[in-house]
Protein backbone atom coordinates (compact mmCIF):
# COMPACT_ATOMS: atom_id res chain seq x y z
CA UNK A 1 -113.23 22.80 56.02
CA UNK A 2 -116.72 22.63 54.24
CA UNK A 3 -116.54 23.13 50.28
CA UNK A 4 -120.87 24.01 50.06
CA UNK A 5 -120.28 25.70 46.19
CA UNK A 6 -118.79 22.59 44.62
CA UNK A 7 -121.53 21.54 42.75
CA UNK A 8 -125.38 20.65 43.27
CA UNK A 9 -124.13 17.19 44.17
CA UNK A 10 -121.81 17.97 46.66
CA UNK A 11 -122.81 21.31 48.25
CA UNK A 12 -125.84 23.66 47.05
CA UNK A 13 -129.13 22.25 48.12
CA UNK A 14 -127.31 19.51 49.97
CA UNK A 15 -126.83 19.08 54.11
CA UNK A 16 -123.52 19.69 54.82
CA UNK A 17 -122.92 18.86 58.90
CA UNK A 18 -120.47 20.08 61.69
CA UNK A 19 -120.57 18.13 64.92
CA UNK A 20 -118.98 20.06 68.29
CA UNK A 21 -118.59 17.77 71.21
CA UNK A 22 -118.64 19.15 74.68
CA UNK A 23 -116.63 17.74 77.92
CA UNK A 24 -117.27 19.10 81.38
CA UNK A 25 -117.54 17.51 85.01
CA UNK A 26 -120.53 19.02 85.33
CA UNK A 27 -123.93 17.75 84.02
CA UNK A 28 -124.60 19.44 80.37
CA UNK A 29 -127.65 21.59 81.41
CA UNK A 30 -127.76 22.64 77.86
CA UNK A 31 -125.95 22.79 74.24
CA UNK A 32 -127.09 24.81 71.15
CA UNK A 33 -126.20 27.93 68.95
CA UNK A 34 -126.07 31.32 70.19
CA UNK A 35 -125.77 33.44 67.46
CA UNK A 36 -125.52 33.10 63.63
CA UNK A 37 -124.67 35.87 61.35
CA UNK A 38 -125.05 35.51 57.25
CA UNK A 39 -127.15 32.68 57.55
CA UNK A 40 -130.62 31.95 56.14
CA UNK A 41 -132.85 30.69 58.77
CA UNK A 42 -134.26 28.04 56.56
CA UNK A 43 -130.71 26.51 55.85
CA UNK A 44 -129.42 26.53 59.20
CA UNK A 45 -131.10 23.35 62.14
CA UNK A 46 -129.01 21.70 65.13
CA UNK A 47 -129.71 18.54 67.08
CA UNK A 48 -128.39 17.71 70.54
CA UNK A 49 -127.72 14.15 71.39
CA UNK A 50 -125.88 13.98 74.88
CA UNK A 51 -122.43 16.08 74.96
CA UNK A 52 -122.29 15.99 70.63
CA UNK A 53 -124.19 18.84 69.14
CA UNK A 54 -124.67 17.99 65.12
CA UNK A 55 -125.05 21.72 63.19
CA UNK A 56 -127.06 21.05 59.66
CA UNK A 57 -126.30 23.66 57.23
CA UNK A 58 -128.63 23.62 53.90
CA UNK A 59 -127.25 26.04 51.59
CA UNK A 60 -129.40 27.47 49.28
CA UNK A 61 -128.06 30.21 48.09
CA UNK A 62 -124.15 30.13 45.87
CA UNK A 63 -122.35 33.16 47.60
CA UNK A 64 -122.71 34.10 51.12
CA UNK A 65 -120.62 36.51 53.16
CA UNK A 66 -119.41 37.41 56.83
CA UNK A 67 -120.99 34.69 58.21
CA UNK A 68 -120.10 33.31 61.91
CA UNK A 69 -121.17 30.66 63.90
CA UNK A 70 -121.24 30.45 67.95
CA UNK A 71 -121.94 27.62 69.59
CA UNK A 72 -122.48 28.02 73.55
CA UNK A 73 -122.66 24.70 76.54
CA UNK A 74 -124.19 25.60 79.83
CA UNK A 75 -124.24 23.16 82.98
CA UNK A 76 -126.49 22.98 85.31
CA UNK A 77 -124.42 25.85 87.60
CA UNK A 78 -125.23 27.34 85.26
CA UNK A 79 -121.24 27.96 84.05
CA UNK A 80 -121.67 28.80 80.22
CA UNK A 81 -118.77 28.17 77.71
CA UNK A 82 -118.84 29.71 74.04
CA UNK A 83 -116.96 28.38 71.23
CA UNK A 84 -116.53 30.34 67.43
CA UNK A 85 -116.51 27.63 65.19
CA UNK A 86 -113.43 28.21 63.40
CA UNK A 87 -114.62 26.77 59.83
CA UNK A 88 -113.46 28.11 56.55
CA UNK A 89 -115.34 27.46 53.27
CA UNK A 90 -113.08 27.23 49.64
CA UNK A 91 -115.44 27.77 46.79
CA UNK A 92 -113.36 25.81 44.57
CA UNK A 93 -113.44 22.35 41.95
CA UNK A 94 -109.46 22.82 42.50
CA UNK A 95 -106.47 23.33 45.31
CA UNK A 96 -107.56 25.75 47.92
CA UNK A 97 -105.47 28.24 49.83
CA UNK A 98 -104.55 27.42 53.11
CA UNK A 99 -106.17 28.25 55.96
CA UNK A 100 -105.00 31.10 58.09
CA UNK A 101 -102.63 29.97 61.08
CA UNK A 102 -105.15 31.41 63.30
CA UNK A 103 -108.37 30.70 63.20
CA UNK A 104 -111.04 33.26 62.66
CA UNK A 105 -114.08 34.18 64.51
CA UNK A 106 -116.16 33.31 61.55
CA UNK A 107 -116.67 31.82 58.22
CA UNK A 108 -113.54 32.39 55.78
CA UNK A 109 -113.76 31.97 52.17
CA UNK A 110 -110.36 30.55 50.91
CA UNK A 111 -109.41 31.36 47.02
CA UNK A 112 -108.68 28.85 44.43
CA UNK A 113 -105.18 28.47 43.63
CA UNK A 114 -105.72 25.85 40.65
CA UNK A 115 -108.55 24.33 38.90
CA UNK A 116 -109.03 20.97 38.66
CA UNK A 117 -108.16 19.55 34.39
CA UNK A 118 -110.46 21.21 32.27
CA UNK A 119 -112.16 24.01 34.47
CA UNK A 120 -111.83 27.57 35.08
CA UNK A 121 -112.96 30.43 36.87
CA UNK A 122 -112.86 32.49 40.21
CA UNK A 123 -114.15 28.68 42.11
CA UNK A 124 -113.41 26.43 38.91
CA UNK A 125 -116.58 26.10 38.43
CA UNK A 126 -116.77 26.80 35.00
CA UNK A 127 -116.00 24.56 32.28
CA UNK A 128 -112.49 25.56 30.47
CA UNK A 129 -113.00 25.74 26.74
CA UNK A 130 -109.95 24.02 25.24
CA UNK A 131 -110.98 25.65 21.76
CA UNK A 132 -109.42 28.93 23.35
CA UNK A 133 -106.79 28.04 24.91
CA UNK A 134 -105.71 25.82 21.87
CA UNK A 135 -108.04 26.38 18.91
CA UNK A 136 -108.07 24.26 15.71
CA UNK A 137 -106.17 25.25 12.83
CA UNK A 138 -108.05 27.53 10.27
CA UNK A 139 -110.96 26.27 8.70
CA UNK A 140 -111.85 23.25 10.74
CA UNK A 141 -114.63 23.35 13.82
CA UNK A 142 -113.40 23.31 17.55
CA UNK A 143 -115.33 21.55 19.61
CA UNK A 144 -114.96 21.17 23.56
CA UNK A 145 -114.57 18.16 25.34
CA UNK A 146 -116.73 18.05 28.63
CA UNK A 147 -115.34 18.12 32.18
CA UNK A 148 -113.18 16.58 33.22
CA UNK A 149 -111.29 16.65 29.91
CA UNK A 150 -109.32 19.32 29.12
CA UNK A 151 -108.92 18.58 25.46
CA UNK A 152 -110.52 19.44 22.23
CA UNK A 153 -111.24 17.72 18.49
CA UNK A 154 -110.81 19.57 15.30
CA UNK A 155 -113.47 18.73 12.53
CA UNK A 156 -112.12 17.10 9.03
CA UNK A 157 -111.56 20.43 6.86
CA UNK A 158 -114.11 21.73 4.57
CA UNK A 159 -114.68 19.93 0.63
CA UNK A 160 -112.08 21.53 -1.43
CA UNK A 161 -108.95 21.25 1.33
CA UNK A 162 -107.25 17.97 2.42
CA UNK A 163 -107.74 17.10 6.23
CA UNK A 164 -104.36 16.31 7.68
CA UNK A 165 -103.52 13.51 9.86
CA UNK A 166 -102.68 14.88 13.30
CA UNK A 167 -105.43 16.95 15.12
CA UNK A 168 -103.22 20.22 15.18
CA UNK A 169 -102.28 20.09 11.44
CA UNK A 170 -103.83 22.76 9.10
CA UNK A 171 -106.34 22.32 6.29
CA UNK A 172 -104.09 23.04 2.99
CA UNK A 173 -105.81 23.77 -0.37
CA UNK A 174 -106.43 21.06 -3.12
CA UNK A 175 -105.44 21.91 -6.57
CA UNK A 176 -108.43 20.26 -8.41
CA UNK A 177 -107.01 21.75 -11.78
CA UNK A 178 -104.15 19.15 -11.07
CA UNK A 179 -106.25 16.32 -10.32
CA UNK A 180 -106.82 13.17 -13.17
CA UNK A 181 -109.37 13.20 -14.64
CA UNK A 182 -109.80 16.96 -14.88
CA UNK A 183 -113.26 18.52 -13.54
CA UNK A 184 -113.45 20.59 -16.37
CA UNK A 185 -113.32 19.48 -19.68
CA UNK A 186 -109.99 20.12 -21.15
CA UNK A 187 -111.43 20.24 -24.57
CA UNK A 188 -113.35 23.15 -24.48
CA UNK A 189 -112.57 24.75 -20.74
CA UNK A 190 -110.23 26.08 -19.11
CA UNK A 191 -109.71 25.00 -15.07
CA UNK A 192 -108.39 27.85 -12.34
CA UNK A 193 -107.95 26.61 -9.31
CA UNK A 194 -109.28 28.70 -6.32
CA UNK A 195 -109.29 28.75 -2.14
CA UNK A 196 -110.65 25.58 -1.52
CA UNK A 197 -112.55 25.11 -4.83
CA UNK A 198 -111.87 25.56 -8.67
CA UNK A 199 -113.90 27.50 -11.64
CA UNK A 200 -114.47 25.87 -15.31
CA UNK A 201 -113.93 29.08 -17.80
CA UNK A 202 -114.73 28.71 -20.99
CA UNK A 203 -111.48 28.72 -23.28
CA UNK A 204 -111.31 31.40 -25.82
CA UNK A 205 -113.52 30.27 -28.73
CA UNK A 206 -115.97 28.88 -26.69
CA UNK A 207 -119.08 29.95 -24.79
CA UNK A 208 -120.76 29.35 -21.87
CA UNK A 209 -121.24 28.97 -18.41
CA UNK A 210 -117.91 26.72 -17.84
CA UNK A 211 -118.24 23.47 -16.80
CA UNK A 212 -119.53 21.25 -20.04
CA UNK A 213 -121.67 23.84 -20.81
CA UNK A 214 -119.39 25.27 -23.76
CA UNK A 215 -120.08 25.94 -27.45
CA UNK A 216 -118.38 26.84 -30.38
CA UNK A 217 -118.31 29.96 -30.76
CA UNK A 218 -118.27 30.73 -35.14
CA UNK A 219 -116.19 33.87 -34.93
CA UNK A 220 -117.02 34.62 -38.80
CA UNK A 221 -120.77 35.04 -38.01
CA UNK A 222 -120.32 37.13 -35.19
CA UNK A 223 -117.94 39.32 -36.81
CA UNK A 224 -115.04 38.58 -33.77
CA UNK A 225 -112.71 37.80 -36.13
CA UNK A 226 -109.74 39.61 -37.37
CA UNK A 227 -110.13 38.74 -41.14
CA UNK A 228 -109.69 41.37 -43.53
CA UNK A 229 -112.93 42.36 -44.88
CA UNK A 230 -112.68 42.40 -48.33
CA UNK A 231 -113.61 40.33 -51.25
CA UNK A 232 -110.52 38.38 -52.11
CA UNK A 233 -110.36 37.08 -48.41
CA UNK A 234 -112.38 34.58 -46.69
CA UNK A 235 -113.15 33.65 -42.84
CA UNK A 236 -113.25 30.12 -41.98
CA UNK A 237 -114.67 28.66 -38.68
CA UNK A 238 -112.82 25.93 -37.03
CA UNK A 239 -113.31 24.19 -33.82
CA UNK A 240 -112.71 26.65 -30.85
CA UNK A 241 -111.21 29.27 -33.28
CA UNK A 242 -110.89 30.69 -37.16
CA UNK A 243 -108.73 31.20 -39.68
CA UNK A 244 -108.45 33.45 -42.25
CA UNK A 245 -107.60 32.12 -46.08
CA UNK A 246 -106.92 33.94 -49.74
CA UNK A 247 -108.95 32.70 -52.60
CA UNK A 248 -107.50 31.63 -55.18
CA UNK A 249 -105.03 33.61 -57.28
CA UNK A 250 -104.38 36.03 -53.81
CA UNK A 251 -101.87 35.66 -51.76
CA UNK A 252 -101.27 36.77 -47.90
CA UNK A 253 -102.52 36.24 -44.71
CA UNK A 254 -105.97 37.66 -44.64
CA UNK A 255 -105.43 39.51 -42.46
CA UNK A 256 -105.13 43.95 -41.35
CA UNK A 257 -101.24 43.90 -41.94
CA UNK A 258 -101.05 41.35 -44.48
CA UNK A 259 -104.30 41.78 -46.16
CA UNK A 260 -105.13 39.11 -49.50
CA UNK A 261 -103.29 40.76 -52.76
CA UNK A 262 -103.01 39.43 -56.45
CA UNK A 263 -100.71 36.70 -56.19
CA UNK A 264 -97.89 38.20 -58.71
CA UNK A 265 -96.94 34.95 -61.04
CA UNK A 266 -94.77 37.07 -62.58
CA UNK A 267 -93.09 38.26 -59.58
CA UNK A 268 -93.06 35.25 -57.52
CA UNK A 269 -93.00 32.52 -60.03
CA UNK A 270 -95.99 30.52 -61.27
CA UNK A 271 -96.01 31.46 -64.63
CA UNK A 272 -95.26 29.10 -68.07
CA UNK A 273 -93.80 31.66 -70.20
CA UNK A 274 -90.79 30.61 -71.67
CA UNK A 275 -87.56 31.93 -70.33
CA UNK A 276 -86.89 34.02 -73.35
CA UNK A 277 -90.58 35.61 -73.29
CA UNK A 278 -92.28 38.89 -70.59
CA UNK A 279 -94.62 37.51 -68.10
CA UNK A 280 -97.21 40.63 -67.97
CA UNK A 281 -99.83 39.97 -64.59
CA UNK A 282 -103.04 40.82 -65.53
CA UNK A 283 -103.92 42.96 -62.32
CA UNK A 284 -107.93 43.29 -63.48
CA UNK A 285 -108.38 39.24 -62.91
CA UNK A 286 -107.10 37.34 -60.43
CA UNK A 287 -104.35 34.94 -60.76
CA UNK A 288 -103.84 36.22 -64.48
CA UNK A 289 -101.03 36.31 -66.34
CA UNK A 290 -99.87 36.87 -70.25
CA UNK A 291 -96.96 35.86 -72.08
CA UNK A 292 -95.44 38.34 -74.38
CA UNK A 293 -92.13 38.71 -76.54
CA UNK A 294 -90.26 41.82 -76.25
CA UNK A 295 -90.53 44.41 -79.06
CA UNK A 296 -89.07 43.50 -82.09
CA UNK A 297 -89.69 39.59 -81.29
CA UNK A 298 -92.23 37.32 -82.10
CA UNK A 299 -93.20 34.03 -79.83
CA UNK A 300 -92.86 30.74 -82.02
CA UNK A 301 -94.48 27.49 -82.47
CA UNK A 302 -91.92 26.18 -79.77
CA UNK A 303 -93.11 29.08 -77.14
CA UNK A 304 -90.01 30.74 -77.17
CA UNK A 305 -89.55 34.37 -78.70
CA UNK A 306 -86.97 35.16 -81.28
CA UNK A 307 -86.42 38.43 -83.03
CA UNK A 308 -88.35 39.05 -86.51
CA UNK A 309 -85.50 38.44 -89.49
CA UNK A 310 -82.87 39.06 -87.93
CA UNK A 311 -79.98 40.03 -90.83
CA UNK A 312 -76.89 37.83 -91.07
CA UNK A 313 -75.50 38.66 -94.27
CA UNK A 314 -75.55 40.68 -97.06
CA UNK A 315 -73.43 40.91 -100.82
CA UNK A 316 -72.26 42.69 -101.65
CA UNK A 317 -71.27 45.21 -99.03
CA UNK A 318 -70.57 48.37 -101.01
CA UNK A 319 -71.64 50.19 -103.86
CA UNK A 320 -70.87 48.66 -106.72
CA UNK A 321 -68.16 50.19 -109.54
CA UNK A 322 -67.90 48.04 -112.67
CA UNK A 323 -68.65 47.64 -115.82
CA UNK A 324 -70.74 44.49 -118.13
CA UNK A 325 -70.50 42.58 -114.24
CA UNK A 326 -73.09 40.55 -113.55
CA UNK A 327 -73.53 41.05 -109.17
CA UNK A 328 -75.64 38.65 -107.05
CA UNK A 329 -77.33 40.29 -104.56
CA UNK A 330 -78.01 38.23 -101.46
CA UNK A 331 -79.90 38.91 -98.23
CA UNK A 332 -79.94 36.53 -95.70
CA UNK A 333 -81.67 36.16 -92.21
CA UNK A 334 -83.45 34.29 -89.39
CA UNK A 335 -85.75 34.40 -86.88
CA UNK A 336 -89.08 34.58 -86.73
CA UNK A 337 -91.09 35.74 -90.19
CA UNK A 338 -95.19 36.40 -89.97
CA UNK A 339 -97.20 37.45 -92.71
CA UNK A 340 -95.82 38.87 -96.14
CA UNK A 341 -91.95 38.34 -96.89
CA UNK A 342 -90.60 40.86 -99.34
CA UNK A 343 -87.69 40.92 -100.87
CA UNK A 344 -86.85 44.33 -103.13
CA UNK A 345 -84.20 45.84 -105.04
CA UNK A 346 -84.51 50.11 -104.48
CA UNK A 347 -84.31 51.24 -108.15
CA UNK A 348 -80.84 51.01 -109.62
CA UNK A 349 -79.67 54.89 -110.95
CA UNK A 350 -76.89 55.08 -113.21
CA UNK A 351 -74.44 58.40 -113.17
CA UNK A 352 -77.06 60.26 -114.78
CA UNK A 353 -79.64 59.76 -112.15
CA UNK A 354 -81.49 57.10 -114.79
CA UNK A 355 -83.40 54.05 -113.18
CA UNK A 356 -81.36 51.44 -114.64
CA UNK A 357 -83.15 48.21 -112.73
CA UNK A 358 -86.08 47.72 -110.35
CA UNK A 359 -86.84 44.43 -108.75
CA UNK A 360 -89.41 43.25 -105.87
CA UNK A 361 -90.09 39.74 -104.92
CA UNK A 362 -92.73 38.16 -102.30
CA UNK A 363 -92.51 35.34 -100.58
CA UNK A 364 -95.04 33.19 -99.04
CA UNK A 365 -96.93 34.41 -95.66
CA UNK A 366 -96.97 32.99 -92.24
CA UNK A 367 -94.99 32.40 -89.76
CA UNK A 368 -92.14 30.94 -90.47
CA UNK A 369 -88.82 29.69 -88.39
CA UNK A 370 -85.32 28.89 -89.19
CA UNK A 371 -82.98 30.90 -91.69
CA UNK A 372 -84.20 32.23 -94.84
CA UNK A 373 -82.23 33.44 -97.62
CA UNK A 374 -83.01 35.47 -101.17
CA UNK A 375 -80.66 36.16 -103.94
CA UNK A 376 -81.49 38.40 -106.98
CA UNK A 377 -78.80 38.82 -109.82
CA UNK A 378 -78.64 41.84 -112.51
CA UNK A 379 -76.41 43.12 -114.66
CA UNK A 380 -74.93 46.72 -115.58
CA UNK A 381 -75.72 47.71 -119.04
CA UNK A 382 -73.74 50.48 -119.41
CA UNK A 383 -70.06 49.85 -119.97
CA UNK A 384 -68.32 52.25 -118.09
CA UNK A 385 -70.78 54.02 -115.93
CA UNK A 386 -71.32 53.87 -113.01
CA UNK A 387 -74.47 52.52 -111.58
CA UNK A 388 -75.50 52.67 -107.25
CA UNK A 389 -78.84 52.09 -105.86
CA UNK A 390 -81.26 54.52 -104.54
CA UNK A 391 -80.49 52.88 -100.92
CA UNK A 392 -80.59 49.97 -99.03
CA UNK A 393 -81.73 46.03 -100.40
CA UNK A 394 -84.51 45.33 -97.80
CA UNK A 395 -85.93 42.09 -96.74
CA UNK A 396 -89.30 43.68 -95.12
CA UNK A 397 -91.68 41.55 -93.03
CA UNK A 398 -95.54 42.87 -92.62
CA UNK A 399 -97.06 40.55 -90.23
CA UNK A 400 -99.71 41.42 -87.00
CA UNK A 401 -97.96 44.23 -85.66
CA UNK A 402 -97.87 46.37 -88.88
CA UNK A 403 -96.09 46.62 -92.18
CA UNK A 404 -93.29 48.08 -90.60
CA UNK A 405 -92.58 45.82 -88.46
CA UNK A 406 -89.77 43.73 -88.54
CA UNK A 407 -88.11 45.51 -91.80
CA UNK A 408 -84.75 45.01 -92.36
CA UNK A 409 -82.17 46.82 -94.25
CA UNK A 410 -78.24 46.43 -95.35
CA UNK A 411 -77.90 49.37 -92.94
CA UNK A 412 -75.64 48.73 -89.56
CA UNK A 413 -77.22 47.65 -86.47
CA UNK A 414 -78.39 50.54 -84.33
CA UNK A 415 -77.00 50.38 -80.70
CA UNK A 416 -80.19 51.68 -79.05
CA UNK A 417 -78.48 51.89 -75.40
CA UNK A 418 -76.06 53.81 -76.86
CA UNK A 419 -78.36 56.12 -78.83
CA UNK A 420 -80.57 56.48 -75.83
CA UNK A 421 -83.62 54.76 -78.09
CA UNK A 422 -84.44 52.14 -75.08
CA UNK A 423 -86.92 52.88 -72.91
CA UNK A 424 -84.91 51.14 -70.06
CA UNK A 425 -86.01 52.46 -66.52
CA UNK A 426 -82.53 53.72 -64.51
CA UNK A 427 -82.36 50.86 -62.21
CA UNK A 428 -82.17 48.24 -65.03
CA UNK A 429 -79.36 47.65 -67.29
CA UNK A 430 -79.81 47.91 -71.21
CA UNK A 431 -77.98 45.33 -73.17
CA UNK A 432 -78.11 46.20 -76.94
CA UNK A 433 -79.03 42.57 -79.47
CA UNK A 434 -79.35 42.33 -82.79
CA UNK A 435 -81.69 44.30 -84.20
CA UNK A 436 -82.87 44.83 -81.05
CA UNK A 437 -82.06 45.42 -76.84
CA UNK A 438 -83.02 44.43 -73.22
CA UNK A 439 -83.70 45.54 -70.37
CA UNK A 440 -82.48 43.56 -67.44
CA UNK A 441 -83.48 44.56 -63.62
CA UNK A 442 -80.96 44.01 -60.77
CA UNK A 443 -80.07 41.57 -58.29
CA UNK A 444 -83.19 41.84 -55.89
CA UNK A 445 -85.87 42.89 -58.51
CA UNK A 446 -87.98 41.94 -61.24
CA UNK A 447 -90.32 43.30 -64.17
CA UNK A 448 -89.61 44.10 -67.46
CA UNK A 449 -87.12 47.06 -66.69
CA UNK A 450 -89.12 48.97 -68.95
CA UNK A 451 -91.98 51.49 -68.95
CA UNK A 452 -94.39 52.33 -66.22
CA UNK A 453 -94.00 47.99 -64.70
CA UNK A 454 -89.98 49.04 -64.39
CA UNK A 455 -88.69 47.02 -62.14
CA UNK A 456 -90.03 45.81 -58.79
CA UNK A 457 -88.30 45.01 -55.65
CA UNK A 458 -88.58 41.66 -54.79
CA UNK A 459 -89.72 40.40 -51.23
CA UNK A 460 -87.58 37.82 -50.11
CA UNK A 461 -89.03 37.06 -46.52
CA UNK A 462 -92.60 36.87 -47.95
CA UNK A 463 -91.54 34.53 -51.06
CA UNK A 464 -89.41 32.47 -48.67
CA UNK A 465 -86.12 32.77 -51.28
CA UNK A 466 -84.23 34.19 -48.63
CA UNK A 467 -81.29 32.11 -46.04
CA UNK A 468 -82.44 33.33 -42.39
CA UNK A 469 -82.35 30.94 -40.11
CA UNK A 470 -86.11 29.79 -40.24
CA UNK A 471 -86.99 28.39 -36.43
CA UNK A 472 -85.03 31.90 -34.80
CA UNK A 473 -83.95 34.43 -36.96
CA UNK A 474 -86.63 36.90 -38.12
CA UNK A 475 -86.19 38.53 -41.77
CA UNK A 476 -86.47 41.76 -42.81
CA UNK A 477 -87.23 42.99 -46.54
CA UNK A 478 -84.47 45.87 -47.71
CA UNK A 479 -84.81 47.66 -51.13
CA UNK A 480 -83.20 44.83 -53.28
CA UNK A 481 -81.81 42.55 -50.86
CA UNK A 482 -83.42 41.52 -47.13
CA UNK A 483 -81.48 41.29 -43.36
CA UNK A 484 -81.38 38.71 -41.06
CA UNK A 485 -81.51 39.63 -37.53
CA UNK A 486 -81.44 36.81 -34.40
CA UNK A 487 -85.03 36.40 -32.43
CA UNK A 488 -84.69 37.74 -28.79
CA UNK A 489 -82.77 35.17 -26.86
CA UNK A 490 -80.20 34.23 -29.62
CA UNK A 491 -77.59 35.37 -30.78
CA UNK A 492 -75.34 35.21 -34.44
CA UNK A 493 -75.73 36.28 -37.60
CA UNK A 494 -79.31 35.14 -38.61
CA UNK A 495 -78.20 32.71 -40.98
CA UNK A 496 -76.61 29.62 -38.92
């Protein structure tokens, strides 16, 4: 069997030989080939030496087809013999078929059955690519061992995976957002980690290309701020972000939703005015307030308001019937007394309708605190008749908010809730006083209770006087009161 397509080495362009022997009794007259079919001339030469003829076959040429070979002895009877070579050729770096049982009358070409480790093809003479038959994992470079291997190495993965330890492993992704130190700076960026790399973003408040190239970005110069825009609200630029601040005498956030408003002493506390006194917010300058008594009431050197001479007593009580009686006529009051005191008698008519007595006294101005008390005394001249007053004794007070101010008369306290007099507003409650009333707002509200102010409702959840729960209840201003309601994900009553 002759194998002349192995390789250049072993069969193309090489001598390949086949030597026939010849026996007879006879001398050999001759010995030599006959006939050749398929063969190239130039690869085909013989030599006889004796009774051994030596064929030399030169392939050139890879395939070649229905070829035979006939070798023929003649003696010198001339008595010929002819022999077909049975030789079969395998094509093959591998196991060949086997050859037929019997022989052929010329050249067979066996097939391959197997290659030989790390070959392929129709003769094996190809080398087998062990990145097909088992390619590297994803991401890493096959490359082929040459013949006779039949293996393959996988590359180290690509920057941005980690390279596992056995050759059939797969590349698998390295978080580089999770690595210490950071590649991006923390401060300012924010990491994302991608296939086999990672990108440096710019956190919000910052700009840039990521990486270290961010900067501040001053939201209040570039208008990306959410500030209200209005005069009593101001944008401040911090680090990475803004805030949003009231000035002074506002209150809120700063903000569409809770824009900056006059911070209400009055409503939310703040003020000095004494218990007793109004606290009136001055709406036309910020963080303004005034203290004023109610009507009627005048604020002292203490700071506290107290009515304007009040009455406490009179005498007498009733007209007086008698006759030669001397009667001492008292009036006294406290409070608060500013400007002129004046202390008069109305003229004193007898039966007849005669003025029998007139008497006015004035006391000294400014205010003045504590009780104060005036007696006058007369006496009826007129035995028998009957002598009354034209009306009440007086104690009158003229002071800064007119001459009428403040007067006082022997006549019964008026009950102003009960004449309807008060200006209280419906929601509040009117509470007649001496010489005087107030007007108190309910439970939940507060303002005078009077006029056009009436009475305001108070916001609990904004003023932070109300009980919710502060970490995970959320609370809700009602007319008067406020709710507390649990945050999603709790449950109760808002309060514990």
């Amino acid at each position: 069997v002759l194998y002349p397509f192995l390789a250049a080495s072993f069969g193309l362009n090489n001598s390949i030989s086949i030597n026939v022997t010849v026996s007879t009794g006879n001398s050999l007259a001759d010995l030599s080939v006959v006939s050749t079919v398929g063969f190239r001339a130039d690869d085909l030469t013989w030599s006889r030496v004796g009774p051994l003829l030596t064929i030399y076959w030169y392939p050139t040429q890879r395939r070649q087809s229905n070829l035979s070979l006939i070798v023929q002895a003649r003696d010198d009877n001339n008595l010929t013999s002819r022999l077909t070579i049975p030789v079969t050729l395998c094509s093959c770096f591998g196991t060949c078929g086997s050859p037929p049982a019997v022989p052929v009358s010329s050249f067979e070409i066996l097939p391959c059955l197997s290659c030989l480790p790390g070959r392929t093809g129709d003769i094996c003479h190809l080398d087998l690519d062990a990145c097909l038959t088992k390619p590297c994992s994803s991401l890493r470079n096959c490359s082929d061992l040459a013949i006779p291997s039949n293996e393959r190495t996988c590359s180290a993965c690509p920057a941005g995976f980690r390279t596992p330890p056995s050759e059939d492993g797969a590349c698998t992704n390295i978080n580089e957002c999770q690595v210490l130190p950071s590649p991006c700076n923390v401060t300012v960026n924010t990491c994302q980690d991608t296939t086999g790399s990672f990108t440096c973003t710019c956190a919000p408040g910052f700009t840039g290309t990521g990486g270290l190239d961010c900067l501040d970005v001053d939201e209040c110069n570039t208008g990306a701020h959410n500030c209200e825009v209005s005069n009593n609200t101001v944008c401040i630029n911090s680090y990475g972000s803004f805030s949003c601040s009231c000035l002074s005498g506002y209150t809120g956030l700063g903000v569409a939703g809770s824009p900056c408003q006059d911070y209400n002493q009055c409503l939310l506390g703040g003020h000095n005015c004494h218990s007793s006194a109004m606290c009136i917010e001055n709406p036309s300058i910020g963080n303004s307030f005034n203290c004023s008594c109610p009507d009627g009431q005048l604020q002292t050197s203490a700071g506290n308001c107290d009515v304007l001479a009040i009455l406490q007593s009179r005498t007498p009580t009733a007209d007086i019937v008698a006759e030669n009686v001397t009667v001492n006529l008292q009036c006294t009051f406290s409070g608060v007394v500013s400007g002129n005191v004046i202390w008069s008698l109305p003229n004193g008519r007898d039966i007849q309708n005669n003025v029998v007595f007139t008497t006015t006294t004035t006391v000294a101005s400014g205010i003045t605190t504590g009780q104060l008390s005036f007696t006058s005394s007369f006496t009826f001249a007129q035995d028998g008749a009957r002598v009354t007053p034209d009306g009440s004794f007086n104690c009158s007070v003229t002071n800064d908010r007119g001459p009428t101010s403040g007067s006082i008369t022997f006549s019964v306290d008026v009950d102003e809730c009960a004449t309807g007099v008060a200006d209280c507003v419906a929601s509040s409650t009117c509470t007649n006083t001496l010489g005087s009333f107030q007007c108190m707002c309910p439970t939940g509200f507060a303002g005078t209770g009077r006029g056009t102010s009436g009475c305001l409702n108070i916001d609990e959840c904004t003023n932070g006087t109300h009980t919710c729960n502060a970490a995970n209840a959320v609370c809700t201003d009602t007319k008067g009161s406020f709710t507390c309601s649990c945050a999603g994900g709790y449950t109760g009553n808002g309060i514990t």
